[in-house]
C-alpha atoms as a PDB file:
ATOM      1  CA  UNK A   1       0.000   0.000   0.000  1.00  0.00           C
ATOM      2  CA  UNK A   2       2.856   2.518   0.965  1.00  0.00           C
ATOM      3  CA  UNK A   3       4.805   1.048  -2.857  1.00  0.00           C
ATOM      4  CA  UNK A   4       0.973   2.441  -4.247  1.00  0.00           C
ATOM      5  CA  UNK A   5       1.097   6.129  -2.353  1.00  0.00           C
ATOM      6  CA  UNK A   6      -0.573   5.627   0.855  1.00  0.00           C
ATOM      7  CA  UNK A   7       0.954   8.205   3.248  1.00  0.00           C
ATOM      8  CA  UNK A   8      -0.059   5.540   6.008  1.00  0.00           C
ATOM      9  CA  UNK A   9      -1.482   2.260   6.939  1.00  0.00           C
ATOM     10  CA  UNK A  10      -3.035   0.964   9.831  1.00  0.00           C
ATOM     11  CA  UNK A  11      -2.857  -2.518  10.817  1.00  0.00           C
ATOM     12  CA  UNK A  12      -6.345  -3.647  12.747  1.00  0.00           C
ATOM     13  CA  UNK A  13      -6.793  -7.023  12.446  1.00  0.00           C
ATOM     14  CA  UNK A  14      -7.291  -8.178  15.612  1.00  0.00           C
ATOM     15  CA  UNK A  15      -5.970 -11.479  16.999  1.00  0.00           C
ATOM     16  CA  UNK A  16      -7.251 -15.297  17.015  1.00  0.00           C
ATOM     17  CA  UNK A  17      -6.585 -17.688  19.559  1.00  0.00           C
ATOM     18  CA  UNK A  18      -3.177 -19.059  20.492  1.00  0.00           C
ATOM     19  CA  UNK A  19      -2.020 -22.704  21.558  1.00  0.00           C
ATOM     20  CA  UNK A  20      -3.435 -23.922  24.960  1.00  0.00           C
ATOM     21  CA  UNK A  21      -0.757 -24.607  27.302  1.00  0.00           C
ATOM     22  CA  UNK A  22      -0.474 -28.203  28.538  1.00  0.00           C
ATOM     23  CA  UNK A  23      -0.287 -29.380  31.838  1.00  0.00           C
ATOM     24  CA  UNK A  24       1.246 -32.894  32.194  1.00  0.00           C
ATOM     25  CA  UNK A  25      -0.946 -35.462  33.591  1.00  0.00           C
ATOM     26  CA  UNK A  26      -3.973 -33.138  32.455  1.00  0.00           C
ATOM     27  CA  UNK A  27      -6.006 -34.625  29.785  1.00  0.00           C
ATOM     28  CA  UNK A  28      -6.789 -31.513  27.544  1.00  0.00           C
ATOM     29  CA  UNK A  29     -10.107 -32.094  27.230  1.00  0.00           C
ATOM     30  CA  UNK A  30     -10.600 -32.488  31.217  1.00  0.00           C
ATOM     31  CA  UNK A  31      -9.235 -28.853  31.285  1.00  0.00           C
ATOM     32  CA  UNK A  32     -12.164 -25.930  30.373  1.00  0.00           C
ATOM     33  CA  UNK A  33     -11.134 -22.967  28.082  1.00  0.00           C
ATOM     34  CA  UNK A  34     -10.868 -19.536  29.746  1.00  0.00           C
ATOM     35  CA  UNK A  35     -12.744 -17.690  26.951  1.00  0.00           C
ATOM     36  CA  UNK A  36     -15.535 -20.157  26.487  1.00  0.00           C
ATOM     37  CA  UNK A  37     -16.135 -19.814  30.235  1.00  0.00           C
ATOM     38  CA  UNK A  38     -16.524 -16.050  30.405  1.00  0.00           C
ATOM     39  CA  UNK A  39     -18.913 -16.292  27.235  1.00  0.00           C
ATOM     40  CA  UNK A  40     -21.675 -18.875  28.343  1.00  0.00           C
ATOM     41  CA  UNK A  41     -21.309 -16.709  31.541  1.00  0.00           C
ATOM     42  CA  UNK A  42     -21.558 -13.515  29.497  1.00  0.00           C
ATOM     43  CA  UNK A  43     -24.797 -15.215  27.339  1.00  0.00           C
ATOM     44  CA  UNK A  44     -26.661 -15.737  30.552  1.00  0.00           C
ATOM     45  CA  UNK A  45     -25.478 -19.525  31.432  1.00  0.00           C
ATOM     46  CA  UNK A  46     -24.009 -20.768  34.845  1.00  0.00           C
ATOM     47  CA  UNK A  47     -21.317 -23.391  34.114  1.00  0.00           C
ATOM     48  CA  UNK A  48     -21.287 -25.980  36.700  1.00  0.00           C
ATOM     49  CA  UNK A  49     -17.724 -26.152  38.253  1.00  0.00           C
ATOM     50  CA  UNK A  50     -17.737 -27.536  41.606  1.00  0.00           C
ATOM     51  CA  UNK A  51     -16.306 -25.799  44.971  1.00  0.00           C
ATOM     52  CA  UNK A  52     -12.925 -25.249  44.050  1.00  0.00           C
ATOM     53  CA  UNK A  53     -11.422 -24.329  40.657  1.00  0.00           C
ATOM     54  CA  UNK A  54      -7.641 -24.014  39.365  1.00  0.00           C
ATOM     55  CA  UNK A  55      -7.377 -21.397  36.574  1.00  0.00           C
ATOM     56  CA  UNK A  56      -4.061 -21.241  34.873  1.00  0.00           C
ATOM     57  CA  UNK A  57      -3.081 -18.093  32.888  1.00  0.00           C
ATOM     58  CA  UNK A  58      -0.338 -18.625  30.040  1.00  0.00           C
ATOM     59  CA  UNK A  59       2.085 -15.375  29.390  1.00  0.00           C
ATOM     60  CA  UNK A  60      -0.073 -13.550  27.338  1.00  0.00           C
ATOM     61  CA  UNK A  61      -3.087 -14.534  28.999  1.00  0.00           C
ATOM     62  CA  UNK A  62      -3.205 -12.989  31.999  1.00  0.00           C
ATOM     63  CA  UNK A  63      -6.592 -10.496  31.417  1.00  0.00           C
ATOM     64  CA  UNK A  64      -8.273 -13.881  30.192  1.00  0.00           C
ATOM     65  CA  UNK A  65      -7.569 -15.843  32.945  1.00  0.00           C
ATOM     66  CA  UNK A  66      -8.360 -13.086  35.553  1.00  0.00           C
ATOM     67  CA  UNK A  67     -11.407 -12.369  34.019  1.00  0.00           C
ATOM     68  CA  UNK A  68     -12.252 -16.414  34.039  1.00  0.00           C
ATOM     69  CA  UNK A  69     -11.141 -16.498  37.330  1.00  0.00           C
ATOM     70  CA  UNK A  70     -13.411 -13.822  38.708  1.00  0.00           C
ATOM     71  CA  UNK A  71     -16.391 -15.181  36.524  1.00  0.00           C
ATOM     72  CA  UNK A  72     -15.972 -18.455  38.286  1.00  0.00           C
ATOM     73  CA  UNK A  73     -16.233 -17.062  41.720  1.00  0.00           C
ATOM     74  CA  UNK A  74     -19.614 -15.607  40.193  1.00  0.00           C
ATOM     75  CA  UNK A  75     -21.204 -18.800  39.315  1.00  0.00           C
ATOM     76  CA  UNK A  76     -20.839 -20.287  42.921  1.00  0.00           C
ATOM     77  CA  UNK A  77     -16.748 -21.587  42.970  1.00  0.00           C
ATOM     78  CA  UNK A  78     -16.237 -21.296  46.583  1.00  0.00           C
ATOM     79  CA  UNK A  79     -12.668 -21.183  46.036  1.00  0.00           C
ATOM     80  CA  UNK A  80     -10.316 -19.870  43.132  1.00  0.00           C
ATOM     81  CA  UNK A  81      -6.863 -19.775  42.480  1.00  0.00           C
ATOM     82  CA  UNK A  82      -5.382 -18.164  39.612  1.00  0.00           C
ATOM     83  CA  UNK A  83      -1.572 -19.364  39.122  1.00  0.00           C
ATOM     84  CA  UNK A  84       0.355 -16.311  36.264  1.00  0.00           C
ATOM     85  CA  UNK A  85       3.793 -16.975  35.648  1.00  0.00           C
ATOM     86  CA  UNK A  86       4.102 -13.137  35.385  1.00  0.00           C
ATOM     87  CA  UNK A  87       5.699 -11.024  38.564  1.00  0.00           C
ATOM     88  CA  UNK A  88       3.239  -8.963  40.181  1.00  0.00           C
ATOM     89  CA  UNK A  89       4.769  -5.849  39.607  1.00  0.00           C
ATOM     90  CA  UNK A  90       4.615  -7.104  35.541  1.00  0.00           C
ATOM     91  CA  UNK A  91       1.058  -7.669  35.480  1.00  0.00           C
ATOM     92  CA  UNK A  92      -1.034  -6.513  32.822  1.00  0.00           C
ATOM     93  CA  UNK A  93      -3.518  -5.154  35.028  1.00  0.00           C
ATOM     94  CA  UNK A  94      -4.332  -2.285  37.020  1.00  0.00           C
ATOM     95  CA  UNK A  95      -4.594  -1.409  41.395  1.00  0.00           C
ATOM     96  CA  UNK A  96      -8.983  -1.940  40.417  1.00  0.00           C
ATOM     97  CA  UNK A  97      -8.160  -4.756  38.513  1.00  0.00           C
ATOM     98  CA  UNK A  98      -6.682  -6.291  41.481  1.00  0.00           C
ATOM     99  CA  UNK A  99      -8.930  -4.824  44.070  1.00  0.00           C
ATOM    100  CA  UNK A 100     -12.043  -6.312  42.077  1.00  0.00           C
ATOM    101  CA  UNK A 101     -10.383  -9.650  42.359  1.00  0.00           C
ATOM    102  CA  UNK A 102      -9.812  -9.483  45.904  1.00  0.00           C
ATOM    103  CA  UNK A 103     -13.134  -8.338  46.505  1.00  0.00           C
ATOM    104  CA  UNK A 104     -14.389 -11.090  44.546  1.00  0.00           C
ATOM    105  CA  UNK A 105     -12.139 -13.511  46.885  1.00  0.00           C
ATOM    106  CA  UNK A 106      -9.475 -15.097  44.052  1.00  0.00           C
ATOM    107  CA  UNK A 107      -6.418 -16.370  45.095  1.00  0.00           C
ATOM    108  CA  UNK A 108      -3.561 -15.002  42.532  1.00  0.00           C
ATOM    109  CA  UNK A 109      -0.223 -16.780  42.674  1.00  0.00           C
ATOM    110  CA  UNK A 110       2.017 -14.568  40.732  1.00  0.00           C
ATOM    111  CA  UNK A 111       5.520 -16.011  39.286  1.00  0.00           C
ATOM    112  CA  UNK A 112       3.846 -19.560  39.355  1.00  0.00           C
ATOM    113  CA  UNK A 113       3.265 -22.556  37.078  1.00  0.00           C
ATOM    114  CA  UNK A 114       1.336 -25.728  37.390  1.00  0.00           C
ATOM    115  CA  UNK A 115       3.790 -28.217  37.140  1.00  0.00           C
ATOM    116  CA  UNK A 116       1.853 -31.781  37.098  1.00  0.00           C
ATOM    117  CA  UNK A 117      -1.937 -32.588  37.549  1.00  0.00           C
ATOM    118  CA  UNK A 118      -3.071 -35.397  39.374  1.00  0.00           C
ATOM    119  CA  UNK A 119      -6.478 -37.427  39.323  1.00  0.00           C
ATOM    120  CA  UNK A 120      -7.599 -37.792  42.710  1.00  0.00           C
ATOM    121  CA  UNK A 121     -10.862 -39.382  44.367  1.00  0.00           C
ATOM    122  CA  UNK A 122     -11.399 -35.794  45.377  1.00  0.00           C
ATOM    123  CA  UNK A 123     -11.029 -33.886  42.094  1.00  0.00           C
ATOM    124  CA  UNK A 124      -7.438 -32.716  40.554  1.00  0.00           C
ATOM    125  CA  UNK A 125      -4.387 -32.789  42.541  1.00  0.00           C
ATOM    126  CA  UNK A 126      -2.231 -29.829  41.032  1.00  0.00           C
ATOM    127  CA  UNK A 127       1.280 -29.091  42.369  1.00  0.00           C
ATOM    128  CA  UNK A 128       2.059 -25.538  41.880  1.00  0.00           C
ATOM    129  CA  UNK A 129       5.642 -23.685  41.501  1.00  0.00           C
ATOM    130  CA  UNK A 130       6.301 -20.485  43.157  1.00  0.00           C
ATOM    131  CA  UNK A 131       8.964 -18.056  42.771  1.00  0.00           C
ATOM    132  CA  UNK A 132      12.103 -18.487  40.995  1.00  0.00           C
ATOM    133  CA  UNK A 133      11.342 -15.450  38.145  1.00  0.00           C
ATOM    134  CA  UNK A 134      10.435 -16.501  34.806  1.00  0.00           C
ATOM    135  CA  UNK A 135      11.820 -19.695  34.920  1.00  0.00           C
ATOM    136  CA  UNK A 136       9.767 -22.923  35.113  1.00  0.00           C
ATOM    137  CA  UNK A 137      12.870 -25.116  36.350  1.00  0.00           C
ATOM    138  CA  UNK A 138      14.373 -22.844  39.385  1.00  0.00           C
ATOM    139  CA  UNK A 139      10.566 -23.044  41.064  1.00  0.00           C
ATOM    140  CA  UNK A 140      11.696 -22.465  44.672  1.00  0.00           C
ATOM    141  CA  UNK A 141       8.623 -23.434  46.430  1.00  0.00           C
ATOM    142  CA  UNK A 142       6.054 -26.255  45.657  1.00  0.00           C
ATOM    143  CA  UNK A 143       2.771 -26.373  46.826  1.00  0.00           C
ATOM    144  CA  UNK A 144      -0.124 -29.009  46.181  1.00  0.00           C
ATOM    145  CA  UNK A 145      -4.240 -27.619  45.474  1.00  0.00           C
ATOM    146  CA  UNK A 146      -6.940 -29.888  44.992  1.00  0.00           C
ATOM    147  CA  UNK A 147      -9.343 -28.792  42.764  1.00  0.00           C
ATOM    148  CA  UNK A 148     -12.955 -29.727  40.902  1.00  0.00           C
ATOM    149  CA  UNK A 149     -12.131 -28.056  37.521  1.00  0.00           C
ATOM    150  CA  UNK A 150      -8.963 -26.717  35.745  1.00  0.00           C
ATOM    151  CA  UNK A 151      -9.704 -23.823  33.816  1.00  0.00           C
ATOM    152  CA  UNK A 152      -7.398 -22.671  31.031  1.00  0.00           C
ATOM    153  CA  UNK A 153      -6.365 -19.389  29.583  1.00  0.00           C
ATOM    154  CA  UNK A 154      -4.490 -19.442  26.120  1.00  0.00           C
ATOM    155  CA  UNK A 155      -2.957 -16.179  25.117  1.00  0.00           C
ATOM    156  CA  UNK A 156      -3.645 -14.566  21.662  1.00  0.00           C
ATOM    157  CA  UNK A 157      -2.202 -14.851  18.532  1.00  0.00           C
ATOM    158  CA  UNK A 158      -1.503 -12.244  15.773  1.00  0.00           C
ATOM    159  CA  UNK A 159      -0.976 -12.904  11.931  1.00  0.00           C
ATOM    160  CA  UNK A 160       0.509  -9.788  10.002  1.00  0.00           C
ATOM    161  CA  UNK A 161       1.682 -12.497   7.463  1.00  0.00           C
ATOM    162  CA  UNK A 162       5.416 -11.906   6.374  1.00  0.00           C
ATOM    163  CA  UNK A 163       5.370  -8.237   7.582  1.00  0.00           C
ATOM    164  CA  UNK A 164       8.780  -7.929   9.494  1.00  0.00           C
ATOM    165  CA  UNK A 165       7.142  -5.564  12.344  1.00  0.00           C
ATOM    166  CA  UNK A 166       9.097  -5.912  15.922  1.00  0.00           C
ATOM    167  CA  UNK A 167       6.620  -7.848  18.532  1.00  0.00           C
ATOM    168  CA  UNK A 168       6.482  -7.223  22.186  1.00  0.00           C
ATOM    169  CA  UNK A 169       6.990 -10.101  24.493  1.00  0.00           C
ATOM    170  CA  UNK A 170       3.316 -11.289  24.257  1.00  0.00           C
ATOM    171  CA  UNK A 171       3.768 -11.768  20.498  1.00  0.00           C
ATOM    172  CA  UNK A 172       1.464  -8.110  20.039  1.00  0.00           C
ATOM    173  CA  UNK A 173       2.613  -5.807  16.931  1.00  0.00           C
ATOM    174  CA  UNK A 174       4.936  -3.055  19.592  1.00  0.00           C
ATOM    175  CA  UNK A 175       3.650   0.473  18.710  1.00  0.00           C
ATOM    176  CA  UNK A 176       4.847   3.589  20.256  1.00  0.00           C
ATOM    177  CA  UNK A 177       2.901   4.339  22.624  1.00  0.00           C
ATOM    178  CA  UNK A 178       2.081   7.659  21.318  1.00  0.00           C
ATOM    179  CA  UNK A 179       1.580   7.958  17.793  1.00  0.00           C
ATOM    180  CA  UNK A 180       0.971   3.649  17.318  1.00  0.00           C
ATOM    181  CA  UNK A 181       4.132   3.706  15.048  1.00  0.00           C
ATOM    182  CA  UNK A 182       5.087   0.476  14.613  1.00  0.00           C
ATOM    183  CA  UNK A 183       9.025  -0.268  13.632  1.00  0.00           C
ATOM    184  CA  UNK A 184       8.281   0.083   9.911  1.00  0.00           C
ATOM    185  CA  UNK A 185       8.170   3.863   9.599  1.00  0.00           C
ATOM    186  CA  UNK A 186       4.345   5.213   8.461  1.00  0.00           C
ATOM    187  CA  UNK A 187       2.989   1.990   9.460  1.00  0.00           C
ATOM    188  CA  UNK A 188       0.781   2.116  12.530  1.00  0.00           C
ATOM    189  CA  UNK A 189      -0.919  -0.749  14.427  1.00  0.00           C
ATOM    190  CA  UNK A 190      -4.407  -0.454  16.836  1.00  0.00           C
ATOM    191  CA  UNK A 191      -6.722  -3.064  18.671  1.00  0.00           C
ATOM    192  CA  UNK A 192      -5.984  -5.851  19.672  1.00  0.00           C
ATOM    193  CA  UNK A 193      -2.778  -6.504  17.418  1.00  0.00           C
ATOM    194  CA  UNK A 194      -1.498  -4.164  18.933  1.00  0.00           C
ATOM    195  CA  UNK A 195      -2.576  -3.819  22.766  1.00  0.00           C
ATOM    196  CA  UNK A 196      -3.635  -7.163  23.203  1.00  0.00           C
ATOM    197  CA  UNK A 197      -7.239  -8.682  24.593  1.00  0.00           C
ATOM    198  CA  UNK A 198      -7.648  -5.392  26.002  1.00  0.00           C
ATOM    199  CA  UNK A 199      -7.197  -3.286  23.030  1.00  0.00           C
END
């Protein structure tokens, strides 16, 4: 388009969704999917999910699984944990973000990853990694939850075909944040390519 005069182009073409992450000894199909979750609950339903429920947020995910999380607490979980490999201080929420999960009464274990899932006479036997930064293998502390259902939140993905544009660290087109610039000069980027689920 630029080869053809455009002075600009913008780039909205939202996202799809990404891989699901796995969690071994988890069938995948004994695990729910964040976004289906949030839109029966959005359409009016109330998914049946037991007492206790597990919700685990891949990077990228984060707003999905906080948002399943919080639904979950709506349709009667007694319990919720919600396990983000992301630092707290690199979440991509906000202080009412957080506040309207506490209020709401979900657990967040930040800097965490489920690292095996058990089948248990009582539901799923999860042991969850704490600590140890981004990385999965120097998990300091270990930690077992028992849930009813595991609830999971795959991040997004974005197709700009071959376009060489530099991505953030969720995969998102980066933009500046003023002007939406992306790293190809008079090429600018908006929506969810760009910001992510929340965009």
């Amino acid at each position: 388009l630029l080869g053809d005069g455009y002075r600009a182009v913008i780039l909205a073409v939202g996202s799809a969704p990404g891989r699901r992450p796995e969690i071994p000894g988890l069938p995948p199909e004994a695990a729910l999917d964040a976004a289906r979750l949030v839109a029966e609950a959005a359409g009016g339903g109330r998914p049946r999910l037991g007492r206790r429920v597990g919700v685990l947020a891949a990077p990228g995910a984060v707003v999905a699984g906080m948002a399943a999380a919080r639904v979950a607490r709506r349709c009667g979980a007694e319990h919720v944990v919600l396990v983000v490999s992301a630092s707290r201080a690199d979440l991509p929420l906000d202080e009412e973000d957080l506040a309207g999960a506490a209020r709401d009464g979900v657990e967040v274990i930040c800097e965490g990853s489920v690292i095996r899932a058990s089948r248990t006479d009582d539901g799923w036997a999860l042991e969850v990694g704490e600590g140890g930064g981004g990385d999965f293998a120097q998990r300091t502390q270990r930690t077992q939850r028992v849930v009813d259902t595991v609830v999971v939140a795959a991040p997004r993905r974005v197709d700009v075909g071959g376009a060489a544009l530099r991505r953030g660290p969720t995969g998102t087109v980066a933009v500046d944040p003023t002007t939406l610039e992306t790293s190809v000069a008079r090429v600018f980027a908006a929506g969810e390519c760009s910001a992510g689920p929340r965009g």
